[in-house]
Protein backbone atom coordinates (compact mmCIF):
# COMPACT_ATOMS: atom_id res chain seq x y z
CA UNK A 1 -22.36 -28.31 -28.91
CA UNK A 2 -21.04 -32.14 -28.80
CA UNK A 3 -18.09 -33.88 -29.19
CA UNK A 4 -16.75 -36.57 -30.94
CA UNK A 5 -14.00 -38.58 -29.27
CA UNK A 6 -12.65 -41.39 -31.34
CA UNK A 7 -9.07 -43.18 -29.44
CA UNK A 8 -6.40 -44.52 -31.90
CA UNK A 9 -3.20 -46.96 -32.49
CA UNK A 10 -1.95 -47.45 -35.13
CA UNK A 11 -5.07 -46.26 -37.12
CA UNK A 12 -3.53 -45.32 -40.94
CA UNK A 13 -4.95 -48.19 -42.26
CA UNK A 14 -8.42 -46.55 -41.78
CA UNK A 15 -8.32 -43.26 -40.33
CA UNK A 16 -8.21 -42.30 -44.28
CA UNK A 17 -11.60 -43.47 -45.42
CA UNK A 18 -13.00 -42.76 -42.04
CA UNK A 19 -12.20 -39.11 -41.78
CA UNK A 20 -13.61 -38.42 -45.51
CA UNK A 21 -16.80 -39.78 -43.96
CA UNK A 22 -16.93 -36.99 -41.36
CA UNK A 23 -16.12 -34.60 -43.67
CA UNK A 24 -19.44 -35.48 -45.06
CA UNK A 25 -20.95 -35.50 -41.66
CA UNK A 26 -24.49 -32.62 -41.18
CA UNK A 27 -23.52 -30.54 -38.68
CA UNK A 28 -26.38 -31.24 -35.31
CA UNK A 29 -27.62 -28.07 -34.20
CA UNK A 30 -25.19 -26.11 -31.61
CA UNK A 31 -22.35 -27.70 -33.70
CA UNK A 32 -19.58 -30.57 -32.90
CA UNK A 33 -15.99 -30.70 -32.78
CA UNK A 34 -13.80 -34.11 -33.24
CA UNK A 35 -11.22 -34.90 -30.66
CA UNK A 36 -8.42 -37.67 -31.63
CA UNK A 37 -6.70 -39.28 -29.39
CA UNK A 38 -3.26 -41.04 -30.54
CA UNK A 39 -2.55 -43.51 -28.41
CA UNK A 40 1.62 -43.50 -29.06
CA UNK A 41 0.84 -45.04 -32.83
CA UNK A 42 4.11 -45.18 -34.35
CA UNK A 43 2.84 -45.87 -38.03
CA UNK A 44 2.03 -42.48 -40.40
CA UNK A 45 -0.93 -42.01 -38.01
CA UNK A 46 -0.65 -38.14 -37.13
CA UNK A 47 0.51 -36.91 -40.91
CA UNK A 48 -3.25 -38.55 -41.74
CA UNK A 49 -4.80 -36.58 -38.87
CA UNK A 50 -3.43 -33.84 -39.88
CA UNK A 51 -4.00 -33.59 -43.62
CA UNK A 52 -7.89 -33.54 -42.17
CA UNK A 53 -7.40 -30.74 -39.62
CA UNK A 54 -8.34 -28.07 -42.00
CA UNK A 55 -11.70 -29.97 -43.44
CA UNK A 56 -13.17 -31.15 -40.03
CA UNK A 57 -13.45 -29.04 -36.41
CA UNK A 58 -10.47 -31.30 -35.53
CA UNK A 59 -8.21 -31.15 -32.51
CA UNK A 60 -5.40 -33.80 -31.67
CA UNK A 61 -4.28 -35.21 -28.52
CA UNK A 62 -1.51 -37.85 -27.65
CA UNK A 63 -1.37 -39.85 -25.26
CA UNK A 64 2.01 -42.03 -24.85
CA UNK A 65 0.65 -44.50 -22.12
CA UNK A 66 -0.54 -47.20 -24.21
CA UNK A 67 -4.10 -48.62 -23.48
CA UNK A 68 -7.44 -47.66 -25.33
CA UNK A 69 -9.17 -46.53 -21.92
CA UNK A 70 -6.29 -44.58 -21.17
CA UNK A 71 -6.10 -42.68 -24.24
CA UNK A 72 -10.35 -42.07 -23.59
CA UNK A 73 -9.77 -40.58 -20.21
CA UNK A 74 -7.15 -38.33 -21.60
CA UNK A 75 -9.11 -37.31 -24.34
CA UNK A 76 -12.58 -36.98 -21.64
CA UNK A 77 -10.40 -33.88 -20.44
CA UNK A 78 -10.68 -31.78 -23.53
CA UNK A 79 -14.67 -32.55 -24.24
CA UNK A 80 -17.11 -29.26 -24.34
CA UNK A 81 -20.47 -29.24 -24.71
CA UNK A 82 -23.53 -31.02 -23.36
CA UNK A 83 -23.06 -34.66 -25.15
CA UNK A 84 -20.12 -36.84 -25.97
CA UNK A 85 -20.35 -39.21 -28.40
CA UNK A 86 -17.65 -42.16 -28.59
CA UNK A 87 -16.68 -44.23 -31.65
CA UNK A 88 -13.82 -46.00 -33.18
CA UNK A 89 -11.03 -45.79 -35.82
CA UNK A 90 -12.93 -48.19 -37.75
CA UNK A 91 -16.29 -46.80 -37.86
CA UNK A 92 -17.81 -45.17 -40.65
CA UNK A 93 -20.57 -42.42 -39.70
CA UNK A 94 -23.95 -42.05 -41.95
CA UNK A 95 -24.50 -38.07 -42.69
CA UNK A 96 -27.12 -37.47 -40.35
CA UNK A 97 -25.90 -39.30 -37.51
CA UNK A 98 -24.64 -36.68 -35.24
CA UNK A 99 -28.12 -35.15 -36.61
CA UNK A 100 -29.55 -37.93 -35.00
CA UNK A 101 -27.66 -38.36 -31.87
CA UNK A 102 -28.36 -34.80 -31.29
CA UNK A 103 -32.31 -35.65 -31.66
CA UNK A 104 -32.62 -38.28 -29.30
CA UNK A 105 -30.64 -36.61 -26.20
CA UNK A 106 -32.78 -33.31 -27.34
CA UNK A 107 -36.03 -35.41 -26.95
CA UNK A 108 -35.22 -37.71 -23.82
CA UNK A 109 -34.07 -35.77 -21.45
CA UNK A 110 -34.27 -38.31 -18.57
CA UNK A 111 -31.83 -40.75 -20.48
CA UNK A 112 -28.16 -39.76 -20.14
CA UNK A 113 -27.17 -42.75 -22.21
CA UNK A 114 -27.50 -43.12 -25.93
CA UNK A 115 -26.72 -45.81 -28.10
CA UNK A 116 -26.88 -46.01 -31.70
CA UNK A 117 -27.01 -48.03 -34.48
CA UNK A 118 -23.72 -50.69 -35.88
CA UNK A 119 -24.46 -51.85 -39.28
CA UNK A 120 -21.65 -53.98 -40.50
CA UNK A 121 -19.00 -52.46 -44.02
CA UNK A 122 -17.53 -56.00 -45.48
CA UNK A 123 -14.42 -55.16 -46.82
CA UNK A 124 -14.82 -58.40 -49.11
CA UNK A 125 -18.51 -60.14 -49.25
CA UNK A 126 -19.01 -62.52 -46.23
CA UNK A 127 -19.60 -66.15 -46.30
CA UNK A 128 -22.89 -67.77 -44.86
CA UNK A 129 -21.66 -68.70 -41.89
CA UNK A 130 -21.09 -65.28 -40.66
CA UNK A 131 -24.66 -63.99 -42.43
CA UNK A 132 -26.25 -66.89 -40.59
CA UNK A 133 -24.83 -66.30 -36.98
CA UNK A 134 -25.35 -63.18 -34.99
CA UNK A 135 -21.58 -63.19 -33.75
CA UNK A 136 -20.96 -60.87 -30.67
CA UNK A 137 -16.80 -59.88 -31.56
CA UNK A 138 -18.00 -58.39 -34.69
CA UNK A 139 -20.05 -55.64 -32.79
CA UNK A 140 -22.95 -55.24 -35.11
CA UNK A 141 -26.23 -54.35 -33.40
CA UNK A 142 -29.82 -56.43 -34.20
CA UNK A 143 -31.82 -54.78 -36.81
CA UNK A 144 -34.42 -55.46 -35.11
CA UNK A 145 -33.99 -53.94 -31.74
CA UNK A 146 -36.25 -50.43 -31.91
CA UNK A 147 -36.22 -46.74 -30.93
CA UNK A 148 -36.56 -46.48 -27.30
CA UNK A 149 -35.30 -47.45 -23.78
CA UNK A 150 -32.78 -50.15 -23.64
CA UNK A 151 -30.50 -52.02 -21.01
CA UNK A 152 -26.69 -50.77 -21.54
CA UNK A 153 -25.34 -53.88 -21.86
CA UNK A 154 -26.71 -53.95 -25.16
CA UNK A 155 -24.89 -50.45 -26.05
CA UNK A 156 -21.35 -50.92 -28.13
CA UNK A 157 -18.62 -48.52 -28.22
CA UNK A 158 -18.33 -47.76 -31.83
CA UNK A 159 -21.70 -45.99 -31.40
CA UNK A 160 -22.48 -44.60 -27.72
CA UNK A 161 -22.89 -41.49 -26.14
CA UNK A 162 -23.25 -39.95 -23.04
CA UNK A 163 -24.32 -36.63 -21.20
CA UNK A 164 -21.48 -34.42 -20.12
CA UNK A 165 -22.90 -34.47 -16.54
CA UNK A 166 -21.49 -38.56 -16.50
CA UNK A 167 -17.98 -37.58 -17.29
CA UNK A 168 -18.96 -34.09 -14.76
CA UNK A 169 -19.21 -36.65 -12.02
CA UNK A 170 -16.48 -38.58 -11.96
CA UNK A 171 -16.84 -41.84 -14.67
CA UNK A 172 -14.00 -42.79 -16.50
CA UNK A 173 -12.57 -45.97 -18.39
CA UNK A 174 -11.01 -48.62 -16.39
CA UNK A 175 -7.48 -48.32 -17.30
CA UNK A 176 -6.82 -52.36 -16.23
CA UNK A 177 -9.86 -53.20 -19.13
CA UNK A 178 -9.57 -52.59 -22.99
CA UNK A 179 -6.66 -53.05 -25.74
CA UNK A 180 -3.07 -52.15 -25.12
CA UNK A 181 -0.64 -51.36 -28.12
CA UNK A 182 -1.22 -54.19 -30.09
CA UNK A 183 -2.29 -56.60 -27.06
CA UNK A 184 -5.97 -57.46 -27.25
CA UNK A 185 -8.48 -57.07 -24.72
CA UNK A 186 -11.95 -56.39 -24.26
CA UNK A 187 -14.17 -54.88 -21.96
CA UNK A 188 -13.92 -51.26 -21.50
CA UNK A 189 -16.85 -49.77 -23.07
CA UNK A 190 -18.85 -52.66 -21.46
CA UNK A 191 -17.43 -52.33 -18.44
CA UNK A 192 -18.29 -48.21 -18.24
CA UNK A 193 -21.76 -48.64 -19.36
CA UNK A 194 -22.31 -51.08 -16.54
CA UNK A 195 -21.40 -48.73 -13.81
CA UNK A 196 -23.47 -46.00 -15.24
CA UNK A 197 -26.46 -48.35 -15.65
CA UNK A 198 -25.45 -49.10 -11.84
CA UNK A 199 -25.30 -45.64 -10.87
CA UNK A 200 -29.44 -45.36 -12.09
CA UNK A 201 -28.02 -43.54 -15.49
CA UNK A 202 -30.78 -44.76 -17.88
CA UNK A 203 -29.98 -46.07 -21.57
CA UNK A 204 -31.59 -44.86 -25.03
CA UNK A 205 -31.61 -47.05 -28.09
CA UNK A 206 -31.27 -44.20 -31.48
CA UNK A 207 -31.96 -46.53 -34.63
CA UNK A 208 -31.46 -43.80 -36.98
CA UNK A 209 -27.82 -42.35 -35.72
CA UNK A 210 -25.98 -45.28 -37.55
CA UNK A 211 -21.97 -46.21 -38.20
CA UNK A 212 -20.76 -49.13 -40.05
CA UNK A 213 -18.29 -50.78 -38.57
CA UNK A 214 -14.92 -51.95 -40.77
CA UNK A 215 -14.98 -55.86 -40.75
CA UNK A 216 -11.69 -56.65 -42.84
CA UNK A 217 -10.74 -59.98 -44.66
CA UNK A 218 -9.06 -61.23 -41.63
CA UNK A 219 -11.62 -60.50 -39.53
CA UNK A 220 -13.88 -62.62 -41.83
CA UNK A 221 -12.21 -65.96 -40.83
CA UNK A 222 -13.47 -68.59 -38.39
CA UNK A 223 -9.93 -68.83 -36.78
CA UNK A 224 -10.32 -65.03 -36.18
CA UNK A 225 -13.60 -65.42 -34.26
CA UNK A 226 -12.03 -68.19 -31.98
CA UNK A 227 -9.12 -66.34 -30.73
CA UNK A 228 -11.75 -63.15 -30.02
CA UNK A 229 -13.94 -65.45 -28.07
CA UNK A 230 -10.86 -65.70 -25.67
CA UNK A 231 -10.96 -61.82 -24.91
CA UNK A 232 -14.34 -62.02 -24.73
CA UNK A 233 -14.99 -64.63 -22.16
CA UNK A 234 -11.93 -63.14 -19.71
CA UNK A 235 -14.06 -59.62 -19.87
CA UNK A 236 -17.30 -60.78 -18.83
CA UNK A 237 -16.18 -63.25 -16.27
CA UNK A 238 -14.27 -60.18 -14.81
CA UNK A 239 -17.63 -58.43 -14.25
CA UNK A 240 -19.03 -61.29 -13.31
CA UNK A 241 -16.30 -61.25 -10.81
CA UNK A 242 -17.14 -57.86 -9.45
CA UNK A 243 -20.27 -59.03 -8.21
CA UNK A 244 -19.17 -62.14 -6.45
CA UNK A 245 -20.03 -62.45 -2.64
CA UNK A 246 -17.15 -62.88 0.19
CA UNK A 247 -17.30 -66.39 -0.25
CA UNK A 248 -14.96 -67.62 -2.83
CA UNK A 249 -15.62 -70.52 -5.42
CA UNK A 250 -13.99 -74.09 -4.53
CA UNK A 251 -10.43 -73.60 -6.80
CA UNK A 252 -8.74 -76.23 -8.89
CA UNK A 253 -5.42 -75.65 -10.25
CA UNK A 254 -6.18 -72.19 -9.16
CA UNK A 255 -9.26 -72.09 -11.41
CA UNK A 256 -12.74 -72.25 -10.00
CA UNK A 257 -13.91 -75.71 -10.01
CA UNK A 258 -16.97 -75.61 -11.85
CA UNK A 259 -15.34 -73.58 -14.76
CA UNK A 260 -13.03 -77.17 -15.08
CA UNK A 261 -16.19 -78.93 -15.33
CA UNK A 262 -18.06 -76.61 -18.11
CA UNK A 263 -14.73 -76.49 -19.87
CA UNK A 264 -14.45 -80.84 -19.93
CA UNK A 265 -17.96 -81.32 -20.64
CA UNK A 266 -18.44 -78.24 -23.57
CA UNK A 267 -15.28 -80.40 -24.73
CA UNK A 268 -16.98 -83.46 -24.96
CA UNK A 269 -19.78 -81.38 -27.16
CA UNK A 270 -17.25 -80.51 -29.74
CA UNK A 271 -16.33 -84.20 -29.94
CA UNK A 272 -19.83 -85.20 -30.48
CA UNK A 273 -20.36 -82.20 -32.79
CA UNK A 274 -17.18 -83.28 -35.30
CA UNK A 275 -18.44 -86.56 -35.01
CA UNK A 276 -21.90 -85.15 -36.74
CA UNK A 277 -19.57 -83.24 -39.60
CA UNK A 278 -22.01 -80.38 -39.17
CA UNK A 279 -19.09 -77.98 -39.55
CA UNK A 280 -21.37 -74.95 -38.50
CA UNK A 281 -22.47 -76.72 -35.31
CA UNK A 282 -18.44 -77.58 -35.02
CA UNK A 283 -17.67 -73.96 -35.43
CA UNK A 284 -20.19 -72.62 -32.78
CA UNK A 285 -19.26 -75.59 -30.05
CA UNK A 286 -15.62 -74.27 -30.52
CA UNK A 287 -16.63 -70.66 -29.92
CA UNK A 288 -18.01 -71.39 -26.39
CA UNK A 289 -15.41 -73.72 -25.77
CA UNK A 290 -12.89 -70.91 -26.44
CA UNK A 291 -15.41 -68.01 -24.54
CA UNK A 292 -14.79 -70.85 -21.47
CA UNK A 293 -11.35 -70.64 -21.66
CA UNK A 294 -11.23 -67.51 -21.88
CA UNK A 295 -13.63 -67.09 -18.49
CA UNK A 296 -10.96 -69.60 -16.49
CA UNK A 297 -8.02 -67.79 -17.91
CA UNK A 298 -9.55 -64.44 -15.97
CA UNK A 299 -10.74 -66.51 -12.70
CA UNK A 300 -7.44 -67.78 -12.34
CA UNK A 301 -5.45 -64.67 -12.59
CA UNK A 302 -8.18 -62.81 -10.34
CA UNK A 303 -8.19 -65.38 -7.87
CA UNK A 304 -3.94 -65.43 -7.80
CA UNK A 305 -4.38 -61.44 -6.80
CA UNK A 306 -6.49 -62.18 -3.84
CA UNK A 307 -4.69 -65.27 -2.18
């Protein structure tokens, strides 16, 4: 037996197409169930869940405190069976791929982390830009990463699963990481995978259990990608963070010093790079620069905490 735990908010914009794909999901061997965590949507949410509750082994939870990790330990309660597997609301499972997940912790059993595959599902077709440039906030793995061990920072939530005996001893999502109602933030998944990694938990790479992940028309814009560099930069820089010794950085403005200085000079390279009119050289100068910000937006509120 496995389960499936997939957190919510706000999900009736895809919940619909998503759950007909499970309902064309193999069952692994030993069986699955699905456990749905709503994390206090307030849109038709729950009537979708439960026009799928007599198709699918389906069991809903809610969970009122907002906050993605939140709404994953609550739903980390109600698991059975000897594997979870963790997705999202906007990830669209192949038939086999609990048939697959099922495989690879049946075959490895001195991994207790398994990640599979993220193949992207365009809601319109995308433009070069984004065909040409491996971006990391549209979670899609590399094709050409293979079957076997792997470190888990490569591992992505829409597609990651872990041995009951993890959640047995004690790991759970950091409640201060992830998204938040409709307040963006990154980090949780990443942030849990680290501490297992950590802990000597060691990671699998399953190229045949694959999802495709929903990457809608707004998603698809360059403007979009900037503001999720932002996220993206304040998570890692808080892991980063964890690892820092007792001696604190030299602060400016209440920001570490040399994060002014990467921010001013990866400034100047966007000035230099509009000058060229290479717009897709503009574009990727402008990401950093934004990831940067997004780093000394973190460092300052981390280092406020500790003064």
């Amino acid at each position: 037996m496995l389960s499936v735990l997939m957190a919510t908010y706000n999900g009736a914009g895809t919940l619909p197409e998503v759950l007909t794909a499970y309902c064309k999901l193999k069952s692994p061997d030993g069986g699955w169930k699905l456990l749905i965590v709503d994390n206090g949507s307030t849109d038709s949410t729950k009537e979708i869940i439960a026009c799928f509750r007599s198709r699918l082994p389906l069991t809903y939870i809610f969970e009122p405190t907002l906050g993605k990790s939140a709404a994953l330990n609550t739903g980390l309660l109600s698991v059975t069976g000897d594997l979870v597997v963790m997705t999202d609301d906007d990830t669209l499972p192949r038939p086999d791929w609990l048939v697959q997940m099922r495989v690879a912790a049946d075959s490895q059993p001195s991994f207790s982390i398994f990640g599979g595959a993220i193949v992207p599902h365009w809601e319109i077709p995308p433009e070069d830009w984004i065909l040409a440039w491996q971006c990391p906030t549209l979670t899609i793995t590399d094709p050409a990463w293979e079957e076997g061990p792997i470190v888990v920072a490569r591992l992505s939530g829409p597609n990651m699963a872990v041995r009951s005996e993890v959640i047995e001893a004690g790991y759970r999502f950091d409640t201060s990481l992830g998204p938040v109602g409709p307040r963006y933030q990154m980090g949780e998944e990443a942030d849990f995978l680290q501490r297992l990694g950590k802990a000597g938990f060691r990671a699998w790479y399953c190229k045949r259990a694959v999802v495709a992940h929903m990457i809608r028309r707004d998603q698809m814009k360059k403007e979009w990608v900037l503001r999720r560099a932002v996220p993206l930069g304040r998570a890692q820089y808080r892991w980063e963070y964890r690892e820092l010794s007792q001696t604190p950085p030299v602060l400016l403005l209440g920001i570490p010093r040399y994060m002014i200085r990467e921010i001013l000079a990866q400034a100047i390279h966007v000035a230099r790079a509009k000058l060229s009119q290479d717009e897709d050289t503009v574009f990727k100068k402008r990401w950093r620069l934004h990831y940067l910000v997004g780093r000394a937006i973190e460092g300052r509120i981390l280092f406020k905490k500790k003064l």
